[in-house]
Protein backbone atom coordinates (compact mmCIF):
# COMPACT_ATOMS: atom_id res chain seq x y z
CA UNK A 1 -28.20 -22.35 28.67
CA UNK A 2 -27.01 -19.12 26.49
CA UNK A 3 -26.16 -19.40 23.01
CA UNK A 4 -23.06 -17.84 21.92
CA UNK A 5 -24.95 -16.29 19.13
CA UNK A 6 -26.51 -14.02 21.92
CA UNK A 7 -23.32 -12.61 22.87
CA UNK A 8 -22.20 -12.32 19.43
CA UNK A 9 -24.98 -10.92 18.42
CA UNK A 10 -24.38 -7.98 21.36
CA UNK A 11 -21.02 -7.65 20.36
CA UNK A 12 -21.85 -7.48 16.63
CA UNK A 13 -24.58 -4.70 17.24
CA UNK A 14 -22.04 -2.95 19.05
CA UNK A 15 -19.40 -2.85 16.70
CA UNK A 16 -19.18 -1.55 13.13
CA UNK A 17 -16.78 -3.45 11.05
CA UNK A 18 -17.50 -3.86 7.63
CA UNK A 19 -14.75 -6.02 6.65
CA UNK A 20 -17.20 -8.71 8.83
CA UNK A 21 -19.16 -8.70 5.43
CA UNK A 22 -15.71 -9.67 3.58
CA UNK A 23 -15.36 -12.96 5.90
CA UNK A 24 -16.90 -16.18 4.91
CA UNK A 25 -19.50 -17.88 8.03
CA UNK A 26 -16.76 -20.38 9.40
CA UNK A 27 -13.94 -17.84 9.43
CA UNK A 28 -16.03 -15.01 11.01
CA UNK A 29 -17.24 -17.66 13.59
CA UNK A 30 -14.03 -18.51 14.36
CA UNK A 31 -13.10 -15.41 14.71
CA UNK A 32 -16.14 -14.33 17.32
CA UNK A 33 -15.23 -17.16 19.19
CA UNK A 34 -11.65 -16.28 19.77
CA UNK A 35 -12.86 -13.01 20.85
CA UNK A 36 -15.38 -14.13 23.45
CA UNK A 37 -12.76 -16.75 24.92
CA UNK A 38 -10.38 -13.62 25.68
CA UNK A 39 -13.25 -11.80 27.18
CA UNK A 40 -14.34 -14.88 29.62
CA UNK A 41 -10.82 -14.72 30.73
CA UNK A 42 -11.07 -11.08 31.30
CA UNK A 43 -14.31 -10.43 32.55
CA UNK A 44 -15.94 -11.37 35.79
CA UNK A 45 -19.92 -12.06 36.03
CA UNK A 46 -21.93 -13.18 38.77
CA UNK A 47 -22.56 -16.37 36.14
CA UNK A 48 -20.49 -19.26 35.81
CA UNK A 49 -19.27 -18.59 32.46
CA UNK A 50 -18.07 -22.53 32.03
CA UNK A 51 -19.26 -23.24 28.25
CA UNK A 52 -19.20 -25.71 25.82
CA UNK A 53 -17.61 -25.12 22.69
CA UNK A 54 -18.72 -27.89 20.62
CA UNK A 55 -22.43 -26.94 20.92
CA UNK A 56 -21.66 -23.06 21.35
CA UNK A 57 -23.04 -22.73 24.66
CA UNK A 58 -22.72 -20.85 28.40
CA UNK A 59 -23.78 -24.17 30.68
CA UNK A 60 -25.96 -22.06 32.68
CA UNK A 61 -28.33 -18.76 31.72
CA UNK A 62 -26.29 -15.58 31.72
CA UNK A 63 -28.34 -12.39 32.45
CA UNK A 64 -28.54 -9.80 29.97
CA UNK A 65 -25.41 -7.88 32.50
CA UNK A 66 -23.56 -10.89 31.67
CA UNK A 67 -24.08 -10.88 28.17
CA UNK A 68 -23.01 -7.30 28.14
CA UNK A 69 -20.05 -7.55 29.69
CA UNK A 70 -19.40 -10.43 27.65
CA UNK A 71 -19.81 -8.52 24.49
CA UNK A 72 -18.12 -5.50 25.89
CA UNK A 73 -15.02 -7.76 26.23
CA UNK A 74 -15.05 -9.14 23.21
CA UNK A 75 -14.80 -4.98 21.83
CA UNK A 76 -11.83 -5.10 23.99
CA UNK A 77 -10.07 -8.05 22.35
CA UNK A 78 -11.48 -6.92 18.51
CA UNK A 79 -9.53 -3.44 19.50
CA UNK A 80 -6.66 -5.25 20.96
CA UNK A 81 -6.42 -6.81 17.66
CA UNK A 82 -6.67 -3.55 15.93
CA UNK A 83 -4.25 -1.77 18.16
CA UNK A 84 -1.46 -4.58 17.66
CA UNK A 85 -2.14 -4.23 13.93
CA UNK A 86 1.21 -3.96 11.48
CA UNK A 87 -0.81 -1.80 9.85
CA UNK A 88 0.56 0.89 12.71
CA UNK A 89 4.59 -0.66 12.68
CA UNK A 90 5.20 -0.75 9.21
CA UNK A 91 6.27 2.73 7.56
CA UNK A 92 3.69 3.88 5.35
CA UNK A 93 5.06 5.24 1.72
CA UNK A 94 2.37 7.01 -0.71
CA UNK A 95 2.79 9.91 -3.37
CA UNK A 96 1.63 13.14 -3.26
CA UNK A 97 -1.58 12.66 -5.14
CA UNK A 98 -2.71 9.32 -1.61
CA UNK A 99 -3.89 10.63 1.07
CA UNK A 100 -3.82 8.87 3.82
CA UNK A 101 -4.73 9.75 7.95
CA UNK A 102 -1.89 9.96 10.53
CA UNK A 103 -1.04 5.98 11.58
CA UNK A 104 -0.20 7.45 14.89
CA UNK A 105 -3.54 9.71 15.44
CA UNK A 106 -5.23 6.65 14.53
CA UNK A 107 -3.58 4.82 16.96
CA UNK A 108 -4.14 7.00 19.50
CA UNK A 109 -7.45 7.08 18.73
CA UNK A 110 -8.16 3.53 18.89
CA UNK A 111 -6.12 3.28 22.26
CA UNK A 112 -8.16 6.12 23.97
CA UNK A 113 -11.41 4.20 22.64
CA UNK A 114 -10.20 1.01 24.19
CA UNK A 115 -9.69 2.97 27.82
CA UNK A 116 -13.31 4.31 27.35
CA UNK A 117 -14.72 0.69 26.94
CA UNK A 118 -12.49 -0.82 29.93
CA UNK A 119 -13.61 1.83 31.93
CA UNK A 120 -17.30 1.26 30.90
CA UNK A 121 -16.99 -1.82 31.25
CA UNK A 122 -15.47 -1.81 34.81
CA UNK A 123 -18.58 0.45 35.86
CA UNK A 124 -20.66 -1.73 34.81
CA UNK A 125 -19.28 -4.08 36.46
CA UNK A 126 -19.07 -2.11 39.68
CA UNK A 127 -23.03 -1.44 39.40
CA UNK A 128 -23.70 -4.89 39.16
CA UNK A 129 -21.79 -6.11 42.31
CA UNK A 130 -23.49 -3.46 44.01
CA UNK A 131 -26.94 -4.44 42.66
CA UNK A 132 -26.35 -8.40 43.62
CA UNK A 133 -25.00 -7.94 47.10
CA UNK A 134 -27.25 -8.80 49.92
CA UNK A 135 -25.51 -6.46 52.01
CA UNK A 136 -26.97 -3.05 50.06
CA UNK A 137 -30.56 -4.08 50.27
């Protein structure tokens, strides 16, 4: 069995977010947890991803692919999250002495690094079909 703490810690590692620090343990748990339940929707493994939730565990081993992917989809939904933000809808107002970057740059920004990660993540996926198919050697 796989701990969710292995996948969070993947994700975590992979992601720089200090307002993680910020968060109290229960609410940044809960938090990781939402995230990794929208990427086992989203992503497909050659694992069964069924899990327990009580005890914070995958009911079978997940390779370290699996844990990658997992992680990589829980980027997805952390982006997502950023990306829906209101901190992009709501007009910004600030005097001349703020400074402040483009909302909309940002956006785009974030947007164009959540394509990057699908696509990564969809060629990894790709590699690992290939690499667990009897048919290719």
């Amino acid at each position: 069995m796989t701990s969710y703490e292995i996948v969070y810690g993947r994700f975590l590692n992979s992601t720089t977010d200090f307002n993680f620090v910020e968060l109290d343990d229960h609410t940044l748990n809960e938090m990781l947890k939402d995230w990794l339940h929208s990427a086992i929707v989203k992503v497909r493994t050659s694992s069964d991803l069924t899990h327990n939730d009580e005890n914070e565990v995958f009911n079978s081993d997940l390779s370290d692919l699996d844990i990658e992917l997992l992680a990589m989809g829980m980027r997805l939904a952390w982006l997502d999250q950023r990306i829906n933000s209101t901190e992009y809808t709501n007009l910004f107002v600030a005097g001349k002495e703020e400074k402040f970057y483009s909302p909309s740059s940002q956006l785009s920004e974030l947007r164009a690094l959540r394509a990057d990660t699908l696509r990564e993540m969809q060629q990894l996926y790709t590699y690992s079909t290939y690499n667990n198919n009897s048919y290719f050697g």
